[in-house]
Protein backbone atom coordinates (compact mmCIF):
# COMPACT_ATOMS: atom_id res chain seq x y z
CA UNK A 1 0.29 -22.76 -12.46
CA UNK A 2 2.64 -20.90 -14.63
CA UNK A 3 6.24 -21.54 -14.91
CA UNK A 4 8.35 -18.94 -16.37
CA UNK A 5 11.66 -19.80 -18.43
CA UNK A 6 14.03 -17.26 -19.11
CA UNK A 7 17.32 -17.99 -20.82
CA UNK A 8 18.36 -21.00 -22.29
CA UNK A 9 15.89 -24.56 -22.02
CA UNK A 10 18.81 -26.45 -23.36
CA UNK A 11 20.71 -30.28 -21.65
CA UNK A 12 22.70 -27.85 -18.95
CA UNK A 13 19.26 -26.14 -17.45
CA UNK A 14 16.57 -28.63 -18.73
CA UNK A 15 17.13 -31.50 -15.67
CA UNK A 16 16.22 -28.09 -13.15
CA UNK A 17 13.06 -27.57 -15.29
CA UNK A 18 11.95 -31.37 -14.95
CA UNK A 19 12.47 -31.11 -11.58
CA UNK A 20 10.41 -28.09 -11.49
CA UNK A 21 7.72 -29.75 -13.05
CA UNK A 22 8.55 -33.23 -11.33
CA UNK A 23 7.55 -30.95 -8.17
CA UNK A 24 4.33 -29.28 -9.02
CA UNK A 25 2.95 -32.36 -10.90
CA UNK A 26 3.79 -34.46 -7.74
CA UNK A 27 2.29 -31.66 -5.46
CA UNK A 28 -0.73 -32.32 -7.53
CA UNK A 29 -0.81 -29.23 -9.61
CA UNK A 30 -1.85 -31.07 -13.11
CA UNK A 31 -2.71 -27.64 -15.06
CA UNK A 32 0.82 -26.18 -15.94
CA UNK A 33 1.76 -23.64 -18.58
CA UNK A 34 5.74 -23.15 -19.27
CA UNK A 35 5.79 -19.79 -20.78
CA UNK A 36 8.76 -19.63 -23.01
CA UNK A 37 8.46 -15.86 -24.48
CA UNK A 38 11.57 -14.92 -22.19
CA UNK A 39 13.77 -18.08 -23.44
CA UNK A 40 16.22 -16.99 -25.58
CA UNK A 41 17.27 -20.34 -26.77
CA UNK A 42 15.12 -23.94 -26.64
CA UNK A 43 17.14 -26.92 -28.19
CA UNK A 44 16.23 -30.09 -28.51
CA UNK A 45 17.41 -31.31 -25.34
CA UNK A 46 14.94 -28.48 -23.54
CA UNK A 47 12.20 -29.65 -25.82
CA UNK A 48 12.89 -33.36 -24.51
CA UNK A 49 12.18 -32.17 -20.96
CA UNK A 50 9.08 -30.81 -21.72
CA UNK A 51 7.46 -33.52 -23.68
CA UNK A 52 8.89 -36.00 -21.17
CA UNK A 53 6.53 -33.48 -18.36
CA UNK A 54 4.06 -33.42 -20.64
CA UNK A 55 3.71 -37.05 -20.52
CA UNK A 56 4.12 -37.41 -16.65
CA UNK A 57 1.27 -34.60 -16.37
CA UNK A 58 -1.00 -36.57 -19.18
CA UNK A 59 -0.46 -39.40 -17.13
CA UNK A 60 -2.83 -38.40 -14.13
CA UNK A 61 -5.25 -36.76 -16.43
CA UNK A 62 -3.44 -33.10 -16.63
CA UNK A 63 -2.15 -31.05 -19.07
CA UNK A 64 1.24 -29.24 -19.66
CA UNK A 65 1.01 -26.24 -22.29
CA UNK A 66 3.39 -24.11 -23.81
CA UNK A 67 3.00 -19.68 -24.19
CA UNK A 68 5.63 -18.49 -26.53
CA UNK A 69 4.79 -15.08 -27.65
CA UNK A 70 6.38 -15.34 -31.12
CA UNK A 71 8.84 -12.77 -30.72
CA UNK A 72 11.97 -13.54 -32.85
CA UNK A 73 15.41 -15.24 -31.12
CA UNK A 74 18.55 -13.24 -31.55
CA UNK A 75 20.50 -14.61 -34.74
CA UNK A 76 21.61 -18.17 -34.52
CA UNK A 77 19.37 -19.00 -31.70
CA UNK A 78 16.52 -21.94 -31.94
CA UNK A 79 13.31 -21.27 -30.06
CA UNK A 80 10.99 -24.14 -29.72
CA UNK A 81 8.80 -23.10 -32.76
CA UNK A 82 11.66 -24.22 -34.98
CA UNK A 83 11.57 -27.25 -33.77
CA UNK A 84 8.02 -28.28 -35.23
CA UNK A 85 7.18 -31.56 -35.74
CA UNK A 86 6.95 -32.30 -32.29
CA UNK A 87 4.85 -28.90 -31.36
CA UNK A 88 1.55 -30.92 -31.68
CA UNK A 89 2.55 -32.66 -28.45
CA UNK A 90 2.65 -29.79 -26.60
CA UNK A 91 -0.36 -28.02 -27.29
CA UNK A 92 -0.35 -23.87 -26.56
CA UNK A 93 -3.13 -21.51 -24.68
CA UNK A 94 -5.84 -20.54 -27.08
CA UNK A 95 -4.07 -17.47 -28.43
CA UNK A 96 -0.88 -17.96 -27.68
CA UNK A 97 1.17 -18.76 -30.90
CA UNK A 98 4.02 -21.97 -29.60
């Protein structure tokens, strides 16, 4: 299952992505990929929302990963790459740069 951000992942629109998630991963759907190569901005509290899925998926033996397709933010904007330490976390799709 493939959930597609587009916008900002950020503390106003994060809580509707967890809930997103929240959904599928209690529907049972423990393979889900959050494709971020539309988001124009991922901050720290959009980051928090994924590892906090990533966690709940983990939990009954899935996995959450993250496509970003590298492309480069508009100046002034973060994208989740720049937020690195906690990328190992969140592993991305063979090929797929995160």
């Amino acid at each position: 299952m493939t959930v597609l951000v587009e916008g900002h992942l950020n503390y106003l629109t994060g809580t509707d992505l967890v809930m997103v998630l929240g959904g599928l991963i209690s529907a049972g759907k423990l393979a889900i990929a959050v494709d971020l190569s539309r988001a124009a901005l991922a901050d720290s509290s959009g980051l928090r929302c994924l590892l906090r899925a990533s966690r709940h998926v983990r939990a009954r033996g899935g996995e959450l990963v993250v496509i970003d397709d590298g492309t480069a933010p508009a100046p002034g904007r973060t994208r989740l790459r720049d937020l690195a330490p906690a990328l190992p976390v969140l592993p991305a799709l063979p090929g797929q740069p995160a």
